[in-house]
Protein backbone atom coordinates (compact mmCIF):
# COMPACT_ATOMS: atom_id res chain seq x y z
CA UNK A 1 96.04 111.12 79.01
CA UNK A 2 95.89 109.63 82.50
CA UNK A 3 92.63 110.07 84.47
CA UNK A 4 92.65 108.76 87.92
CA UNK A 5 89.65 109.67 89.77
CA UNK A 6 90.54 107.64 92.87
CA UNK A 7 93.67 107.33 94.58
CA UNK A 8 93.29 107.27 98.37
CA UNK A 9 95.65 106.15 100.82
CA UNK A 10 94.18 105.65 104.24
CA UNK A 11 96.78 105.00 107.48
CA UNK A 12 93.89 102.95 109.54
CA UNK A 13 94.61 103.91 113.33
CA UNK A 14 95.98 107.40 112.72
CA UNK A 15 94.45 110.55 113.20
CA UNK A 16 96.15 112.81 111.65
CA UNK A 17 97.16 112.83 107.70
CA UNK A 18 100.48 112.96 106.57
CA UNK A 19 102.68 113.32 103.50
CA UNK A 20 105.31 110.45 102.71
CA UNK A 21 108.60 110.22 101.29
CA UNK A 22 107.26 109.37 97.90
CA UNK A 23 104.77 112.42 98.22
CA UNK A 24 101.83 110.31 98.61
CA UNK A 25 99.13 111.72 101.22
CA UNK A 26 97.85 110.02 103.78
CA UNK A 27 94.58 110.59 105.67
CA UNK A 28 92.85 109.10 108.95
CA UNK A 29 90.76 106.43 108.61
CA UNK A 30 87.80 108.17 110.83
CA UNK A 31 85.78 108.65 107.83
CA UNK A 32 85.77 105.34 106.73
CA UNK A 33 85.27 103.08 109.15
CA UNK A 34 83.68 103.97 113.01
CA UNK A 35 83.88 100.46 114.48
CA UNK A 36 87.57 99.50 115.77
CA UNK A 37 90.22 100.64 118.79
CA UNK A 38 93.23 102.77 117.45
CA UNK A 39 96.58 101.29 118.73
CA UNK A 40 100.65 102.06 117.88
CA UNK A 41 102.94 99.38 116.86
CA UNK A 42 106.37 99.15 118.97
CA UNK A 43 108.82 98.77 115.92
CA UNK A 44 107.59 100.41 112.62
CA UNK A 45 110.24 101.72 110.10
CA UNK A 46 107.49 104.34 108.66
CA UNK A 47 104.75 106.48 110.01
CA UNK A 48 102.18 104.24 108.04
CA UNK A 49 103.21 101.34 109.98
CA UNK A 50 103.14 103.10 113.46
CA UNK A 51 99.98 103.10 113.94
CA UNK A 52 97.09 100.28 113.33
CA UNK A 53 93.10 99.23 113.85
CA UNK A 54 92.33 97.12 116.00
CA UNK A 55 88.83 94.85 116.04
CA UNK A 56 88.26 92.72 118.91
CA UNK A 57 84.49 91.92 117.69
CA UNK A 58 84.56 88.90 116.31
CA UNK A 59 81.68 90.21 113.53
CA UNK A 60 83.23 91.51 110.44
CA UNK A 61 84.65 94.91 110.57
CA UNK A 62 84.60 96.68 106.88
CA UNK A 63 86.37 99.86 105.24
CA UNK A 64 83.83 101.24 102.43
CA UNK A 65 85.19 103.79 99.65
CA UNK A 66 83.12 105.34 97.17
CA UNK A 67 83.79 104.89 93.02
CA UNK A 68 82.91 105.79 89.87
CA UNK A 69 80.60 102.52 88.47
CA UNK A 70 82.65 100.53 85.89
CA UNK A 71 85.86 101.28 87.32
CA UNK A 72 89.31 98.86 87.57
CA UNK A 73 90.91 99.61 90.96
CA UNK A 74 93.83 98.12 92.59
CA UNK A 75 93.00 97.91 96.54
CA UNK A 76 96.09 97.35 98.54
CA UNK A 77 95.72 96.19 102.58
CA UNK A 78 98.84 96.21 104.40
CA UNK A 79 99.31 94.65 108.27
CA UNK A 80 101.90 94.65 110.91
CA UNK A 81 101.35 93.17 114.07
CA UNK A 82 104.40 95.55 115.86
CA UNK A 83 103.96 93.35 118.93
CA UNK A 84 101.25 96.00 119.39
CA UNK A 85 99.73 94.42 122.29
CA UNK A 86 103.21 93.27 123.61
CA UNK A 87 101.77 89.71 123.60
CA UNK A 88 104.18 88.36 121.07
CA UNK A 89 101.61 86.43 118.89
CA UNK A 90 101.04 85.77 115.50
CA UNK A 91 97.56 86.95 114.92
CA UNK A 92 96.07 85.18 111.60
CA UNK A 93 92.44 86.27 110.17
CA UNK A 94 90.63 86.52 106.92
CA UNK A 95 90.03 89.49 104.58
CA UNK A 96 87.22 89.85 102.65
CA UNK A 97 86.65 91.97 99.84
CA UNK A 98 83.05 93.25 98.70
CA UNK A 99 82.18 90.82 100.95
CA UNK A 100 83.96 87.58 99.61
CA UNK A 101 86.87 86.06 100.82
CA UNK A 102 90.05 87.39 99.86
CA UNK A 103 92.59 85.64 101.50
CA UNK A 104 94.30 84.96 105.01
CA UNK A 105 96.41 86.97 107.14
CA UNK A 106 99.54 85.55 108.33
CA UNK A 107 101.60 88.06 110.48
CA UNK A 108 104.84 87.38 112.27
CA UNK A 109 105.99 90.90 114.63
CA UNK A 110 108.35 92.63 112.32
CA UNK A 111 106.95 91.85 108.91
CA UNK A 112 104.76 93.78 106.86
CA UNK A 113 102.32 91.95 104.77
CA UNK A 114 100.18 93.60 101.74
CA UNK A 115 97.82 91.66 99.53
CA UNK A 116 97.08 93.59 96.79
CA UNK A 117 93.93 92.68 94.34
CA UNK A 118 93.24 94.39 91.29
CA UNK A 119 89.05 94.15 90.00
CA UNK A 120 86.46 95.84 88.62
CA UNK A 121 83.51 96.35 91.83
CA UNK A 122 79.62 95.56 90.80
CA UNK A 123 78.52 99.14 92.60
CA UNK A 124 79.88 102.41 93.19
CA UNK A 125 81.55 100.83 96.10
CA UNK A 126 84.55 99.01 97.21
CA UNK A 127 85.05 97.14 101.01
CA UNK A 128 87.37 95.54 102.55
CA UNK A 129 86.67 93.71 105.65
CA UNK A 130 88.72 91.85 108.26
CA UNK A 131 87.05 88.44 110.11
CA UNK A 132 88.12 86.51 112.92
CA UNK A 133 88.26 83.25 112.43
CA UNK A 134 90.13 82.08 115.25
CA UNK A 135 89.14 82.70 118.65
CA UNK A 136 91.46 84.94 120.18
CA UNK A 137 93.35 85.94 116.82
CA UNK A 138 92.17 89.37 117.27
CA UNK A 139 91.90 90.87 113.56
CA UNK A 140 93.80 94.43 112.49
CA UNK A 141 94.74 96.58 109.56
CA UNK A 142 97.11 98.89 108.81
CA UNK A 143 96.87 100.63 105.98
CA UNK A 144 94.43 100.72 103.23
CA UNK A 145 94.90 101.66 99.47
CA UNK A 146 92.83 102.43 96.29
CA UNK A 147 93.92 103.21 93.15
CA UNK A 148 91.96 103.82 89.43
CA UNK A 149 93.25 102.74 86.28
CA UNK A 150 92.43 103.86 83.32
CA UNK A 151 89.72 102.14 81.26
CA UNK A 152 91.70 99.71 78.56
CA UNK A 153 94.45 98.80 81.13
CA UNK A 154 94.06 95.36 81.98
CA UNK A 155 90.78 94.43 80.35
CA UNK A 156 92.00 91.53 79.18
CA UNK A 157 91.53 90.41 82.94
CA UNK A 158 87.36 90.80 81.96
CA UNK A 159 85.13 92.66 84.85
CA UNK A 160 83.99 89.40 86.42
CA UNK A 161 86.82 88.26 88.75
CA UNK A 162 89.08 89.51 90.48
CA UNK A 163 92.84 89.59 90.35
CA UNK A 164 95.12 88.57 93.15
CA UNK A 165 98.85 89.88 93.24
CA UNK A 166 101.70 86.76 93.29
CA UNK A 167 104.33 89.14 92.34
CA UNK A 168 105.33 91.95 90.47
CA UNK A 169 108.74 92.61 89.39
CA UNK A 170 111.27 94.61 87.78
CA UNK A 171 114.52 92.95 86.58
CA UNK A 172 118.41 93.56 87.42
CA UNK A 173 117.91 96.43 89.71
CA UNK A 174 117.89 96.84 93.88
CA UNK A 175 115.22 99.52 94.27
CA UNK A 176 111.42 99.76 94.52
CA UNK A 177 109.59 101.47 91.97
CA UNK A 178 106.43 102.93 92.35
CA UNK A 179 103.97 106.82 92.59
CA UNK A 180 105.50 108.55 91.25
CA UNK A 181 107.52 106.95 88.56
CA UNK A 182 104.33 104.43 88.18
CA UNK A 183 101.07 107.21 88.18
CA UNK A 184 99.13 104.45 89.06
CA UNK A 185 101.20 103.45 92.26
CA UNK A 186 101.63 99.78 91.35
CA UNK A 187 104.67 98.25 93.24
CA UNK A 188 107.57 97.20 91.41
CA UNK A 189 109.66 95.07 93.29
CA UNK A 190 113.27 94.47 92.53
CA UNK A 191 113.78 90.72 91.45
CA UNK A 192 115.32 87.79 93.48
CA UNK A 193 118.76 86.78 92.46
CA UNK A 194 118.70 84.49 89.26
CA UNK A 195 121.59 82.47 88.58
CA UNK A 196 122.49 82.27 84.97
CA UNK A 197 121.79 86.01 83.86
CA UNK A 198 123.48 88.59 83.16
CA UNK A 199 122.17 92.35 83.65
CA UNK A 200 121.32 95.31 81.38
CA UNK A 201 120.68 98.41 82.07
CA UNK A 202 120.22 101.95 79.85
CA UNK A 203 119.89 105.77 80.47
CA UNK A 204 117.71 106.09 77.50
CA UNK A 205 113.96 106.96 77.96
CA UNK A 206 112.13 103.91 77.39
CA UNK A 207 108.44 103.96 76.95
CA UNK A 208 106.20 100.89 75.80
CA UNK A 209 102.66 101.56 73.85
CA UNK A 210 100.86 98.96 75.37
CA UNK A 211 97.96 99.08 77.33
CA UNK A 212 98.88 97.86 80.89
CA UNK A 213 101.24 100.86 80.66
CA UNK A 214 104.23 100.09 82.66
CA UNK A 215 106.60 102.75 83.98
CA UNK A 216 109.42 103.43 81.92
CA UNK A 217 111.81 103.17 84.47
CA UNK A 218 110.65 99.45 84.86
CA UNK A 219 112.02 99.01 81.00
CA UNK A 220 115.33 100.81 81.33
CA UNK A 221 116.54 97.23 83.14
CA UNK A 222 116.79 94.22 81.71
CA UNK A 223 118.49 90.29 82.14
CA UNK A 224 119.81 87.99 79.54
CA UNK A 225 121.49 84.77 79.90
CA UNK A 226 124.80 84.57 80.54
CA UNK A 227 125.35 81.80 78.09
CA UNK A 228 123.79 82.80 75.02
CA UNK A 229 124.11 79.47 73.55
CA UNK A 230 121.83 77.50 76.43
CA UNK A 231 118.60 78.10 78.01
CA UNK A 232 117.86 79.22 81.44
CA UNK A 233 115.20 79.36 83.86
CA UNK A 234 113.37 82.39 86.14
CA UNK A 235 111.87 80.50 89.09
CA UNK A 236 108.92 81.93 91.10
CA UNK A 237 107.58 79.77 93.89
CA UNK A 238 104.05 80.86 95.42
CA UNK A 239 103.24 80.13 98.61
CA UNK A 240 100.03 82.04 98.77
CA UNK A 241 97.00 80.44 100.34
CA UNK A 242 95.83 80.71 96.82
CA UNK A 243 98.61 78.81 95.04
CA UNK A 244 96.45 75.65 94.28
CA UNK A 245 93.60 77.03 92.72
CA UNK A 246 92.84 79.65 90.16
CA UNK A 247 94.41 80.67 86.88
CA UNK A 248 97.43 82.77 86.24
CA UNK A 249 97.35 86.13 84.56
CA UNK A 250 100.74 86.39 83.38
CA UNK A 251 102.75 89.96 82.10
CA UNK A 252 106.67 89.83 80.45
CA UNK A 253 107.55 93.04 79.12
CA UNK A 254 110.75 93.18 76.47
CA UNK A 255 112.79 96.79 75.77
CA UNK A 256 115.86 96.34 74.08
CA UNK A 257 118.41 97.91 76.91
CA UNK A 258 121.67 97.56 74.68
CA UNK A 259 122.25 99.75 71.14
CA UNK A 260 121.98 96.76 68.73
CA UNK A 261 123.66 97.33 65.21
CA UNK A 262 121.42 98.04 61.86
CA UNK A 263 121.63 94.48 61.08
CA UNK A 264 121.56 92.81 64.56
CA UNK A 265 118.22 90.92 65.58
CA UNK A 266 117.51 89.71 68.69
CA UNK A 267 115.04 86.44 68.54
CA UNK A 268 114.37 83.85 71.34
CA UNK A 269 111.78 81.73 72.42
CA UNK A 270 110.18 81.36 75.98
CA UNK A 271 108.47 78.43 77.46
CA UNK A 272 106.47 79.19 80.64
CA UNK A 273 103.33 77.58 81.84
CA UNK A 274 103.98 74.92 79.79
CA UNK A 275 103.47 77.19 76.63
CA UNK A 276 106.17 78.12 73.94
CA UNK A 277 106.26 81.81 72.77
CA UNK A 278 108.15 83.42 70.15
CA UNK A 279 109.78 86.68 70.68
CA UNK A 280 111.78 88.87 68.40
């Protein structure tokens, strides 16, 4: 049974709440948060995006949302400049979450940026701040999001640290996935081209008993090599400020797409990390 006691979506800047395409609600961000200016972005392609906070102080300038104690969340924090100021900069700034840093903003004027970390917060809290680090980089946020998991998803991960997205992503399909096909509102991104694959895809109703609980429609796609005599390679390159440092948490999920015969078995090995596996 899923039990998700928080799931908040806050459009920071806005004043009135809305409902969105994939009937998630939106609220203000007046309860959370009185320091700030509200402004409107020039070029959004959603409400969400249309409208931003704005925090010329150079102190920090923090959300705060109440949870239970003990709880994994995934916190979202989306930005886009929208040339709101019709300067035509490139604003960069630090976020900060619970108080630590969480990593740096890069914005360009028609690209949306999310970082997305998933932990498990010491209090009954969660905050997300923005910082200015450069003088005149004037720091801004667009939308906020919290979501609960349920207690055995992800524990692996421990309640010490937290996790910071690279990527998440579903294979041989051209759509986003996400609330309400995921309950949890995780975002499933559709994968870059890979050269060498071939892709699957099924109709049937896929579901996978394992703890991290993907969405089934994340299983009904699959890739296998073209060749199936020769190996191939999936190639991720991360260019986050945190790509030097830190430790990978890494999830493959397998669902066999394609009605194998009573006697076929499908076995193959994958080397990533520097690490061999063994699937079959």
């Amino acid at each position: 049974m899923i039990q998700t006691t928080v799931f908040i979506s806050i459009d920071c800047g806005a004043t009135n709440g809305h409902v969105d395409e994939n009937n998630i609600r939106w609220v203000g961000d007046d309860q959370y948060i009185k320091t700030g200016e509200r402004h409107v972005a020039m070029s959004a392609n959603n409400t969400v995006m249309s409208t931003l906070r704005v925090f010329s102080s150079p102190k920090k300038n923090c959300y705060t949302i109440g949870i239970e104690q003990g709880t994994r969340i995934l916190v979202r924090a989306g930005s886009f400049y929208g040339n709101y100021d019709k300067q035509s900069l490139e604003p960069s700034f630090d976020l900060k979450l619970d108080g630590n840093y969480w990593n740096t903003v890069t914005t360009s004027i028609d690209n949306v940026k999310f970082y997305e970390a998933i932990y498990v917060p010491k209090g009954n809290t969660s905050s997300v701040c923005v910082a200015q680090t450069i003088m005149g980089n004037i720091p801004f946020i667009s939308s906020l999001e919290v979501r609960s998991f349920d207690l055995e998803m992800y524990s692996s991960l421990g309640v010490n640290y937290p996790s910071f997205l690279f990527q998440r992503n579903m294979m041989a399909t051209n759509g986003i996935v996400r609330f309400p096909d995921d309950p949890y509102d995780r975002i499933w991104n559709p994968d870059v081209a890979q050269n060498g694959f071939t892709k699957l895809t099924t109709e049937a109703n896929i579901t996978a008993a394992v703890k991290d609980k993907p969405p089934p429609s994340a299983l009904r796609t699959a890739v296998t090599p073209a060749d199936q005599t020769s190996s191939t390679s999936i190639i991720y390159t991360n260019t986050s400020t945190r790509a030097s440092s830190g430790s990978f948490y890494i999830n493959i999920y397998f669902s066999e797409v394609t009605k194998l015969a009573s006697t076929d078995k499908r076995a193959f090995e994958i080397f990533g990390m520097k690490r061999k596996n063994q699937q079959q």
